[in-house]
C-alpha atoms as a PDB file:
ATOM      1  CA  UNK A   1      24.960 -18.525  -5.401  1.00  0.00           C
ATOM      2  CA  UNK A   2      23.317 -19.266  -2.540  1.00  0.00           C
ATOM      3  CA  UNK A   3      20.439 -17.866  -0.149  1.00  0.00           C
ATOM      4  CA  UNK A   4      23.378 -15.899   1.714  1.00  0.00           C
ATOM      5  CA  UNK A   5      25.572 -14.723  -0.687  1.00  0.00           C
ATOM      6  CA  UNK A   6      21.848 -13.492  -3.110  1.00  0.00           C
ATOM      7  CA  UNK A   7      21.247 -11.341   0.154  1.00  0.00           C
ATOM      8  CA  UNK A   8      24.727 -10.296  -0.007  1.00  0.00           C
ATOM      9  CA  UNK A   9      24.412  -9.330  -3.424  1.00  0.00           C
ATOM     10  CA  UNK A  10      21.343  -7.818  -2.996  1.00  0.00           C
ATOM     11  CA  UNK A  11      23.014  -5.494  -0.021  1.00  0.00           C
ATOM     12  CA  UNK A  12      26.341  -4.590  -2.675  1.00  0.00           C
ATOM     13  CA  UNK A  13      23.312  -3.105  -4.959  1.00  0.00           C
ATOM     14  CA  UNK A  14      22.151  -0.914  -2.246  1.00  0.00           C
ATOM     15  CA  UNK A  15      21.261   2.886  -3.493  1.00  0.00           C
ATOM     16  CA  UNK A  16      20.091   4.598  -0.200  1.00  0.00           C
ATOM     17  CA  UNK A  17      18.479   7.522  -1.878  1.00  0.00           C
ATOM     18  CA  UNK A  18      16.178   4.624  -4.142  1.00  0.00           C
ATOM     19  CA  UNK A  19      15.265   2.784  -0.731  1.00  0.00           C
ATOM     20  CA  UNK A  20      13.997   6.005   0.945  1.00  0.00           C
ATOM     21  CA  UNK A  21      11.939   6.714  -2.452  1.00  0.00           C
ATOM     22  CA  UNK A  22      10.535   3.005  -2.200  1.00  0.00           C
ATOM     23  CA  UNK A  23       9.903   3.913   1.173  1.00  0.00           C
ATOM     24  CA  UNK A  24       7.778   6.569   0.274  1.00  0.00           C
ATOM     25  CA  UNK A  25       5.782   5.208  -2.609  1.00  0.00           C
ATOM     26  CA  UNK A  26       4.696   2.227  -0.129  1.00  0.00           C
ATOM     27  CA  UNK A  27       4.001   3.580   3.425  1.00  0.00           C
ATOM     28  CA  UNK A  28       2.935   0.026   3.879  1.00  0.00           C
ATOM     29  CA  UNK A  29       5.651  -1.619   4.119  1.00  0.00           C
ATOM     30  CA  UNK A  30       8.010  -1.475   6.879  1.00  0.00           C
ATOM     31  CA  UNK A  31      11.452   0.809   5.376  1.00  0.00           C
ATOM     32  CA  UNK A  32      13.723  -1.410   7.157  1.00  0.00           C
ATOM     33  CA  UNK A  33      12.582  -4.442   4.561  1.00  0.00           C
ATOM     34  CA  UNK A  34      13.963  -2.040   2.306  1.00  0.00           C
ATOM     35  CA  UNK A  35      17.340  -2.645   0.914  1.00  0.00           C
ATOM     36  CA  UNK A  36      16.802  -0.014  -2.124  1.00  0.00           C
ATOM     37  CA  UNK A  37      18.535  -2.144  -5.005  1.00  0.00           C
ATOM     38  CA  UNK A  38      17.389  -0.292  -8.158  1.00  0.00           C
ATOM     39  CA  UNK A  39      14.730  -1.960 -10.819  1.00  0.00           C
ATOM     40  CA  UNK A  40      17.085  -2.526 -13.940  1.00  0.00           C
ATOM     41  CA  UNK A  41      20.112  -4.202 -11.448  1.00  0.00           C
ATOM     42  CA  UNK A  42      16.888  -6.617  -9.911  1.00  0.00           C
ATOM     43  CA  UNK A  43      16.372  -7.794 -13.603  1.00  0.00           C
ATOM     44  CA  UNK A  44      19.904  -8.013 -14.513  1.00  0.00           C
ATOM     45  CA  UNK A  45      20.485 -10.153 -11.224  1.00  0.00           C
ATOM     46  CA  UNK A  46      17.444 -12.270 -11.790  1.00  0.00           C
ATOM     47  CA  UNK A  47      18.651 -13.036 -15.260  1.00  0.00           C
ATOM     48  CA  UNK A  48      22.186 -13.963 -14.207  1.00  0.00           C
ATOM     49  CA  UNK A  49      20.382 -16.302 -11.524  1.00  0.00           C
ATOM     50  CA  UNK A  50      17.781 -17.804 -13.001  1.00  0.00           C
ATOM     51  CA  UNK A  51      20.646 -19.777 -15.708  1.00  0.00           C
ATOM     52  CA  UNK A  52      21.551 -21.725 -11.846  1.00  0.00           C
ATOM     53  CA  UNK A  53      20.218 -24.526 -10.813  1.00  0.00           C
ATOM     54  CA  UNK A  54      20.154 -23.973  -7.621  1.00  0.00           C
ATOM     55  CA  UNK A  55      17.819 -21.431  -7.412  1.00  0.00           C
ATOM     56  CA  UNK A  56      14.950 -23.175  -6.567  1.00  0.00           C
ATOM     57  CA  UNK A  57      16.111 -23.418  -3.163  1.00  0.00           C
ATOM     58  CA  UNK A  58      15.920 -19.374  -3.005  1.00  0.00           C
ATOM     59  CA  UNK A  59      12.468 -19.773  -4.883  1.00  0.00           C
ATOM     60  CA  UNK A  60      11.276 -22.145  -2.515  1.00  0.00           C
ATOM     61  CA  UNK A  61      12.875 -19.832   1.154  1.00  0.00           C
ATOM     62  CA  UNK A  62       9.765 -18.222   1.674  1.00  0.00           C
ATOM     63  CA  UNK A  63       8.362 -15.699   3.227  1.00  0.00           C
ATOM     64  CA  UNK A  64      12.146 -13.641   2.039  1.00  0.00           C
ATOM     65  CA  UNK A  65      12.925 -10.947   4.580  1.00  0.00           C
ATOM     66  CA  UNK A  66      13.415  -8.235   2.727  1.00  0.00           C
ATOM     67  CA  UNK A  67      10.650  -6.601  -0.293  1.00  0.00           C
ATOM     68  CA  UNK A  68      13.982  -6.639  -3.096  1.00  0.00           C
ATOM     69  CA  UNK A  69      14.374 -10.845  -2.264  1.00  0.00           C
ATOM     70  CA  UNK A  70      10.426 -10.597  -3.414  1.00  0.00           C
ATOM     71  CA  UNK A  71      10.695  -8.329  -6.294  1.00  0.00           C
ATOM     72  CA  UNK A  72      13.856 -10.181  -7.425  1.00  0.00           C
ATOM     73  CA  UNK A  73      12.101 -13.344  -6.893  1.00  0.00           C
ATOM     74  CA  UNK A  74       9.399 -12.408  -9.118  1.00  0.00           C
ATOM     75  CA  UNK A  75      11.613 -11.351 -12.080  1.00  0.00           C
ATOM     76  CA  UNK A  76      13.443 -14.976 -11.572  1.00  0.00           C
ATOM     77  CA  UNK A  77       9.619 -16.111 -11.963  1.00  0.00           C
ATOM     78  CA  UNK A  78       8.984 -13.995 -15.146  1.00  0.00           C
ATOM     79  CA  UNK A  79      11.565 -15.319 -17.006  1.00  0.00           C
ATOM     80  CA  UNK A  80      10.832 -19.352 -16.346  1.00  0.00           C
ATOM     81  CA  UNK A  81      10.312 -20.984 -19.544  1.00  0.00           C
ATOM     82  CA  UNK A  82       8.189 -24.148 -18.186  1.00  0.00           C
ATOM     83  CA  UNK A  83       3.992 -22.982 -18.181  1.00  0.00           C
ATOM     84  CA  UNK A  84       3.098 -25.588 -15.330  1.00  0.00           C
ATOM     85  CA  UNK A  85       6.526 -24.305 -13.227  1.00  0.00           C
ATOM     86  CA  UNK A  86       5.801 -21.268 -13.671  1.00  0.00           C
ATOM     87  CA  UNK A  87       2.243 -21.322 -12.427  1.00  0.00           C
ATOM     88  CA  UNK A  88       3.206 -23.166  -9.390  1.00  0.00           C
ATOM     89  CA  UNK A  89       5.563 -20.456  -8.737  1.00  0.00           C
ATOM     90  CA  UNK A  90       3.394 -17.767  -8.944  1.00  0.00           C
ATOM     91  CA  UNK A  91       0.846 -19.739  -6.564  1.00  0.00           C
ATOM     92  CA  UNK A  92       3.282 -20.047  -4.446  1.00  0.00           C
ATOM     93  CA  UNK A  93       4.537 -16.439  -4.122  1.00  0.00           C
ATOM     94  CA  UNK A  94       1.312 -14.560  -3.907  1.00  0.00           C
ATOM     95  CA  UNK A  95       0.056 -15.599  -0.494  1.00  0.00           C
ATOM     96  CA  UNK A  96       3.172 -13.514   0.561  1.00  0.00           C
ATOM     97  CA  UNK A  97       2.807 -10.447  -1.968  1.00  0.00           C
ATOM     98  CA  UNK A  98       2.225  -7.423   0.015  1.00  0.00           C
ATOM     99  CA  UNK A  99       2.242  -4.633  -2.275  1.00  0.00           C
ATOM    100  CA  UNK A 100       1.091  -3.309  -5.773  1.00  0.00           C
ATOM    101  CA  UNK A 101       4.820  -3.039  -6.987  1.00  0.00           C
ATOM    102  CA  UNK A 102       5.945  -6.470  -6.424  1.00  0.00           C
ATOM    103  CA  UNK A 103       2.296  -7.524  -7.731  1.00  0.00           C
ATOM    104  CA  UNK A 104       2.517  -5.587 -10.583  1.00  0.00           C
ATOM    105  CA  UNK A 105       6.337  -7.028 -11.747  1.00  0.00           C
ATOM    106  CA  UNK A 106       5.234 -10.212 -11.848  1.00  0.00           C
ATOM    107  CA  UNK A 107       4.657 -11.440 -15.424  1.00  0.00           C
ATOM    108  CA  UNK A 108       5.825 -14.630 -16.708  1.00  0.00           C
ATOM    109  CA  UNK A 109       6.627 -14.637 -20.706  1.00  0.00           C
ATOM    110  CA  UNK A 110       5.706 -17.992 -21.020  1.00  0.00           C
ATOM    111  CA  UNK A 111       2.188 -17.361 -19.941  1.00  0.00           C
ATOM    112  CA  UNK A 112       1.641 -15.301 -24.037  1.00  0.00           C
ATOM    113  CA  UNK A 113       2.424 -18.766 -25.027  1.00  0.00           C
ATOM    114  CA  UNK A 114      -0.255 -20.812 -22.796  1.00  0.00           C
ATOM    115  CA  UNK A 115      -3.253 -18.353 -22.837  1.00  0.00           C
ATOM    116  CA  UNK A 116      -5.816 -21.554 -23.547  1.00  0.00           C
ATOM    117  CA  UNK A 117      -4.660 -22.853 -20.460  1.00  0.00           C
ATOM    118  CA  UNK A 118      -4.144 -19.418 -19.246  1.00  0.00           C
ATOM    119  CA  UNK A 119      -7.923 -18.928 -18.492  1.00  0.00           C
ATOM    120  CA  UNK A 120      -8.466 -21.048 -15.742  1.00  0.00           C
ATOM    121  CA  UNK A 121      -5.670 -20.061 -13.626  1.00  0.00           C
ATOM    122  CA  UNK A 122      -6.419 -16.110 -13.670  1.00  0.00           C
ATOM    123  CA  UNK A 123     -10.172 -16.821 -12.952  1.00  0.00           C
ATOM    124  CA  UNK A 124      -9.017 -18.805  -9.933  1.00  0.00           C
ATOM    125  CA  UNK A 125      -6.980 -15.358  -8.825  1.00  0.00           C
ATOM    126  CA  UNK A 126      -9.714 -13.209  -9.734  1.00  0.00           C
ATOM    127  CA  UNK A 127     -11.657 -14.944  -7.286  1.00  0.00           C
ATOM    128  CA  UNK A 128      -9.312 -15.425  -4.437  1.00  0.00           C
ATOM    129  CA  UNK A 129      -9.811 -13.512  -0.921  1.00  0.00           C
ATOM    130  CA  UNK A 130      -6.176 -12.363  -1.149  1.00  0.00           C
ATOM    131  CA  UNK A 131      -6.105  -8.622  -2.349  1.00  0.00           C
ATOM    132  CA  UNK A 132      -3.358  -8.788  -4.322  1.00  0.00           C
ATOM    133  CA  UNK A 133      -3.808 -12.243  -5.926  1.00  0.00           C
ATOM    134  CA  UNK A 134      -6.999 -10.748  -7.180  1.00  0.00           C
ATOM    135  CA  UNK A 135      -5.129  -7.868  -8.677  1.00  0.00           C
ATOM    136  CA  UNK A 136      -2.274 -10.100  -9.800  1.00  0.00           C
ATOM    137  CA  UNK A 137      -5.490 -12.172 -11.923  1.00  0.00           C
ATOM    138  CA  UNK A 138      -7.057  -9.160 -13.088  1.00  0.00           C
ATOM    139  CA  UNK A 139      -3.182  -7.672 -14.356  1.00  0.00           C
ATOM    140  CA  UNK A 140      -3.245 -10.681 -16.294  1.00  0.00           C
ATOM    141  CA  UNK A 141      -6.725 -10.759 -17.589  1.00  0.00           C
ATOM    142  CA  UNK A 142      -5.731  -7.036 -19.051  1.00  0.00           C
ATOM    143  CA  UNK A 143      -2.250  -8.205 -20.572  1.00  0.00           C
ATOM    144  CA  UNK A 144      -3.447 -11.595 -22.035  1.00  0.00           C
ATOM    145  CA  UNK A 145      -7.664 -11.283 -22.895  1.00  0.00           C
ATOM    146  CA  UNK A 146      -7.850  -7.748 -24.246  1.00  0.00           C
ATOM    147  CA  UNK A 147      -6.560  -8.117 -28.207  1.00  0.00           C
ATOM    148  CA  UNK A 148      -6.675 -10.912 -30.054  1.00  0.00           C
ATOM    149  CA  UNK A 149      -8.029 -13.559 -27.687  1.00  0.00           C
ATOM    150  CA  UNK A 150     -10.255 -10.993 -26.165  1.00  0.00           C
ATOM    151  CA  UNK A 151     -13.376 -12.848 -24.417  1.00  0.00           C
ATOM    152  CA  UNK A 152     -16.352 -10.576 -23.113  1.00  0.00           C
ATOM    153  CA  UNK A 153     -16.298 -12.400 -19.960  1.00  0.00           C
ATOM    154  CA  UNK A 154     -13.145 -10.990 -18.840  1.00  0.00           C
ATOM    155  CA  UNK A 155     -15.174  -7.555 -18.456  1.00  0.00           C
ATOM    156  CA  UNK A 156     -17.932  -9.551 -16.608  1.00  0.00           C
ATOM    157  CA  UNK A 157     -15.260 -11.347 -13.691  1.00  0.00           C
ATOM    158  CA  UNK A 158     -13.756  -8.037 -13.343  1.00  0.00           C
ATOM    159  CA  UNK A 159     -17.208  -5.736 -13.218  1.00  0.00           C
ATOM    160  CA  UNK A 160     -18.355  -8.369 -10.337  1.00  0.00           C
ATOM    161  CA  UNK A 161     -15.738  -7.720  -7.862  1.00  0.00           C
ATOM    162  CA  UNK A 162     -16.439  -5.579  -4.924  1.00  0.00           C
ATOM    163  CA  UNK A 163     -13.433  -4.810  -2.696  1.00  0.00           C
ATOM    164  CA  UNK A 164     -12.582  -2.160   0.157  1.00  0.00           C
ATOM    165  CA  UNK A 165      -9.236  -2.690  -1.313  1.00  0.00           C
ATOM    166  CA  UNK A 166      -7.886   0.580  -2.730  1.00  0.00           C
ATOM    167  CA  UNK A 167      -5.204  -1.161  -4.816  1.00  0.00           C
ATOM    168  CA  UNK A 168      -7.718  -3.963  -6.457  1.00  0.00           C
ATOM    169  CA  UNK A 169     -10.518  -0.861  -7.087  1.00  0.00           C
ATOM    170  CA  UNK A 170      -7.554   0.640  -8.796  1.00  0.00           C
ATOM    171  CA  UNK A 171      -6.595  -1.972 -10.852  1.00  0.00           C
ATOM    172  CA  UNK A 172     -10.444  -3.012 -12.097  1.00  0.00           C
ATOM    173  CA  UNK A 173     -10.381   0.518 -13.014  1.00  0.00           C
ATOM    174  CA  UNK A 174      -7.261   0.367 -14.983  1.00  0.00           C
ATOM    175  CA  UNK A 175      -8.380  -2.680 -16.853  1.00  0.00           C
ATOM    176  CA  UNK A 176     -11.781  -0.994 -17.428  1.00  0.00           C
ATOM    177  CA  UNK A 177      -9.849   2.088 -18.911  1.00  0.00           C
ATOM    178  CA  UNK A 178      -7.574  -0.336 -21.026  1.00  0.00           C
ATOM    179  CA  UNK A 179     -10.841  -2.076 -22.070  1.00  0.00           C
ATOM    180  CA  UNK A 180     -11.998   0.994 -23.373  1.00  0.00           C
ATOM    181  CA  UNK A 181      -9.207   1.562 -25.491  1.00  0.00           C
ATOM    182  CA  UNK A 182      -8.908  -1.887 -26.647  1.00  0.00           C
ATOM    183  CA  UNK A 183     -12.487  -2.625 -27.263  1.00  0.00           C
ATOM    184  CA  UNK A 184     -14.686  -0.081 -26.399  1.00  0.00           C
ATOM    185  CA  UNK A 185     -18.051  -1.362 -28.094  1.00  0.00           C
ATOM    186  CA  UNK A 186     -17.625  -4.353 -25.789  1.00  0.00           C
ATOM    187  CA  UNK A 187     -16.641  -2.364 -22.398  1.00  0.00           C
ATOM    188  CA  UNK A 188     -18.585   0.718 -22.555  1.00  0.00           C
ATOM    189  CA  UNK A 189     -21.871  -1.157 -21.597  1.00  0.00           C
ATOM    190  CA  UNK A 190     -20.221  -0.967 -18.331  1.00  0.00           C
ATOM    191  CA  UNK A 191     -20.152   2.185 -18.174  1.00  0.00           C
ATOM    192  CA  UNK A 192     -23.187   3.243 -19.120  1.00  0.00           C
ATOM    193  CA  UNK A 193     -25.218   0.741 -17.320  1.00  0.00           C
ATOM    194  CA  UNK A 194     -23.438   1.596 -14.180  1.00  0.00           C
ATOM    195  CA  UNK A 195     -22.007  -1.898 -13.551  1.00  0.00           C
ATOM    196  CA  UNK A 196     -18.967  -0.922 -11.357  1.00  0.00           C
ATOM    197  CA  UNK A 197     -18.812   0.854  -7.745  1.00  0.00           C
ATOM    198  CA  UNK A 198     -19.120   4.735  -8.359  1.00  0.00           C
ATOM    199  CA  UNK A 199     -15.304   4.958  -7.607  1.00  0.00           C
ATOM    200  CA  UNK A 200     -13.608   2.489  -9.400  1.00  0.00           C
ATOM    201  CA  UNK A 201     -16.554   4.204 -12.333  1.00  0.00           C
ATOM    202  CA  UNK A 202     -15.062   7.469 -11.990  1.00  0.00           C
ATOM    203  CA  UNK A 203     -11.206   6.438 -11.968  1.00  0.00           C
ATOM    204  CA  UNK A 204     -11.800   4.223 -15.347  1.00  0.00           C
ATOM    205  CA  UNK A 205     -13.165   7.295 -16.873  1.00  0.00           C
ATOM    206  CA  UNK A 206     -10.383   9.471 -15.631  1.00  0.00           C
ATOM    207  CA  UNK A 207      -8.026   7.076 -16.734  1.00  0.00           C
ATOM    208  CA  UNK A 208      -9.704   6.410 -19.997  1.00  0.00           C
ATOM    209  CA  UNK A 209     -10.045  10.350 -20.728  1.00  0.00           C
ATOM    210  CA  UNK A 210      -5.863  10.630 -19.899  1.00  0.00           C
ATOM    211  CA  UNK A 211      -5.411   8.151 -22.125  1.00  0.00           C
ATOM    212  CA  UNK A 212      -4.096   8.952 -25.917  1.00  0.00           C
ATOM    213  CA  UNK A 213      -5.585   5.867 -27.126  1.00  0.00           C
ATOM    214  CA  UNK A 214      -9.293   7.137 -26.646  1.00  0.00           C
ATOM    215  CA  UNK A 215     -10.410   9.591 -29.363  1.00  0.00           C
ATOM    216  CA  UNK A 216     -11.693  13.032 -28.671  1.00  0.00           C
ATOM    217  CA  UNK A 217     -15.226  12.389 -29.825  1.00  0.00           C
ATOM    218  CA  UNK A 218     -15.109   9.158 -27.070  1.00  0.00           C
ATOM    219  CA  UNK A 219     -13.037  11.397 -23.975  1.00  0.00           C
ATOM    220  CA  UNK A 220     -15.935  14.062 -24.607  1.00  0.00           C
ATOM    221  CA  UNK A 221     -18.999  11.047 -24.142  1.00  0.00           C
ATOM    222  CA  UNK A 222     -17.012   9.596 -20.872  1.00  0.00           C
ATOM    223  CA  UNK A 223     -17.071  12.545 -19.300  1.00  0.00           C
ATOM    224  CA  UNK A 224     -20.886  12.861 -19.634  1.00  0.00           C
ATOM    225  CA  UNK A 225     -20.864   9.363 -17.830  1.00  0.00           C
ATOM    226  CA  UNK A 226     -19.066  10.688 -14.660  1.00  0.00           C
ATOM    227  CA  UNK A 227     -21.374   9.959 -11.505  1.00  0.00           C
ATOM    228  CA  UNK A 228     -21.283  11.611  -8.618  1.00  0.00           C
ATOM    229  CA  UNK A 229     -19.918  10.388  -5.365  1.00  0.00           C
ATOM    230  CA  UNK A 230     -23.024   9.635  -2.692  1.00  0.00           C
END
């Protein structure tokens, strides 16, 4: 299948009432990048492409017009078997990501496999200038370094960025909140020493409190850490 006929494809999965709720949920992005092809018919495409070998050439057509070419692209990318491929195609993919859902989809299997290697690609994300690459880095910092290869200095990488961006604040304050769960005599230091913004602070806790993974006795302390907004 090539770059034509995926687009094709992609345009025979069209559900106009799912495009104008994408539309909504990212104001960013322009609705006529839209096509509206559902989530589970992306992943059931990508998996039916990714067996051709050809479809590097639709890897490598970048940037894609449309926001489902990206999302699709990044479900191709999640199921790559090959560590050092997939790496390269996730490098070469988030210069272009635009937006937390495509970020946030992206999640090659093979990484679980890698995560000594792992380590030196995500702090190179967490410390790129792109918004979302930083958010992509920190994603994976929360899905690989937060159970049984947990390292402190994950918390540390993520507690020292400061972004304007409202979609990287939100994700250092879902890690912090997943932290918590995960290993909270390691992560709430930070939140009693006051080591992130006041925001991202308060959404961790909020998130952390919502969370049915925090006990009572812990939901009742966080809330005594809640600062207030200067």
């Amino acid at each position: 299948m090539n770059i034509q006929e995926i687009e094709e494809k992609l345009f025979s999965l069209k559900d106009e009432e799912y495009r104008l709720f994408q539309a909504k949920l990212m104001p960013g992005i322009d609705p006529e990048r839209i096509i509206g092809v559902r989530t589970p018919l992306l992943r059931a495409l990508s998996k039916e492409l990714s067996k051709e070998e050809g479809i590097e050439a639709f890897l490598n057509d970048l940037p894609h017009r449309y926001y489902d070419e990206y999302n699709l692209h990044g479900f191709i990318i999640s199921r790559e078997k090959n560590y050092e491929k997939a790496v390269c195609y996730v490098d070469a993919l988030l210069p272009y990501v635009d937006n937390w859902a495509t970020c946030d989809l992206l999640s090659p299997t093979v990484f679980k496999k890698h995560r000594g290697e792992l380590g030196k690609e995500i702090e190179r994300w967490m410390t790129s200038d792109r918004a979302y690459t930083v958010r992509f880095g920190m994603e994976m910092a929360m899905s690989h370094y937060l159970d049984e290869d947990f390292d402190e200095k994950w918390l540390r990488m993520a507690s020292e960025i400061h972004s304007e961006e409202y979609y990287v604040r939100m994700m250092a304050a879902w890690y912090f909140a997943t932290a918590l769960a995960k290993q909270w005599d390691a992560a709430i230091p930070y939140i009693e020493n006051n080591r992130l913004d006041i925001w991202t602070h308060n959404k961790a806790i909020q998130k952390a409190v919502e969370s049915y993974r925090i006990t009572e006795s812990q939901k009742d302390y966080l809330r005594t850490l809640r600062r207030k907004e200067k």
